[in-house]
Protein backbone atom coordinates (compact mmCIF):
# COMPACT_ATOMS: atom_id res chain seq x y z
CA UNK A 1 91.83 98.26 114.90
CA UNK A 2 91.05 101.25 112.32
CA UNK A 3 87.61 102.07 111.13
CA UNK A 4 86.52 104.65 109.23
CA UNK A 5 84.18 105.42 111.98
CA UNK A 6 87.40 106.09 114.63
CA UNK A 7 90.22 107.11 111.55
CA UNK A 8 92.51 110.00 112.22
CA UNK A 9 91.47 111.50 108.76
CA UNK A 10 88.74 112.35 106.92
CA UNK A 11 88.01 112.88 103.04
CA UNK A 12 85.17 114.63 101.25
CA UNK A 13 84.49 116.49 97.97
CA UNK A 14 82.33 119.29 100.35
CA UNK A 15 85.40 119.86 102.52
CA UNK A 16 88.69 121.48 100.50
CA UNK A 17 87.99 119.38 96.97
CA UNK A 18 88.57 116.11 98.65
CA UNK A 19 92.04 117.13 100.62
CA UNK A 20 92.84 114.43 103.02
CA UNK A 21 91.75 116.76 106.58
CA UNK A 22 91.89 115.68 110.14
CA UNK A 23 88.51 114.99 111.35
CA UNK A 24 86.17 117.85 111.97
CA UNK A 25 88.71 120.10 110.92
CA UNK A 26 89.83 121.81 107.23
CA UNK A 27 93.90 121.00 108.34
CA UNK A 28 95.27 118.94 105.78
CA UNK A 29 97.01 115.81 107.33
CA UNK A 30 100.30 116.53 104.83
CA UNK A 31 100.79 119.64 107.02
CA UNK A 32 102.11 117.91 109.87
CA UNK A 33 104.77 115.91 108.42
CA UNK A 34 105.42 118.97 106.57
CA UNK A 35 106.18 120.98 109.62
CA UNK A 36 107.87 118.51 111.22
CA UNK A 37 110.32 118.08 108.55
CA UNK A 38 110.83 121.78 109.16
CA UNK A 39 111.70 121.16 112.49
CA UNK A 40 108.71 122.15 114.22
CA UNK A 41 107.75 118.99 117.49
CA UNK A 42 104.27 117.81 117.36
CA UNK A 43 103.37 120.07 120.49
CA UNK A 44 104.33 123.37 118.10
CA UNK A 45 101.98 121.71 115.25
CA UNK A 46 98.77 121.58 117.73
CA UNK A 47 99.65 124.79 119.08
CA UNK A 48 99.54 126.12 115.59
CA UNK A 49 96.17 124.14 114.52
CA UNK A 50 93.98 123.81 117.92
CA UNK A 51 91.36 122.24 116.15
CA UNK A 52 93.32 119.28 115.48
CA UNK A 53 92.97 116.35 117.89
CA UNK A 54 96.36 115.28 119.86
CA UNK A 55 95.05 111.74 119.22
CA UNK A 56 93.99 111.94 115.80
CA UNK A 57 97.63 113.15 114.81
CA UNK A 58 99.13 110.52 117.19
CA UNK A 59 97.70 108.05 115.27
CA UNK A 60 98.29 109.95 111.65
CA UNK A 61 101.94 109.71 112.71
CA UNK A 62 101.61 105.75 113.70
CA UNK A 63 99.89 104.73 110.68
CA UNK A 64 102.37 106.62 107.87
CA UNK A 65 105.31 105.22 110.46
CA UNK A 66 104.00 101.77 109.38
């Protein structure tokens, strides 16, 4: 079950105007499906953005699967 207390994103005026962010970070969650419609795996994405949680994008990617 999803609650905003455990969601893979985060949303606030303070933080980048209101961007949709992962958690804790200022990563937009768009980026990822942007890079890996460029071809780029999921591994290459955290590499690139360490301060993104391998879960919280796990779970990005489930919920916009759905």
């Amino acid at each position: 079950m999803l609650t905003f207390a455990h969601s893979p994103v985060s949303s606030s005026a303070l933080v980048m105007g209101g961007t949709v962010v992962f958690p804790g970070t200022r990563v937009p969650t768009q980026t990822l499906p942007d890079y890996l419609n460029e071809g780029f795996s999921v591994e290459e994405f955290l590499e690139f953005f360490p301060s993104v949680q391998r879960k919280n994008a796990a779970e990005f990617l489930r919920l916009i699967k759905d």
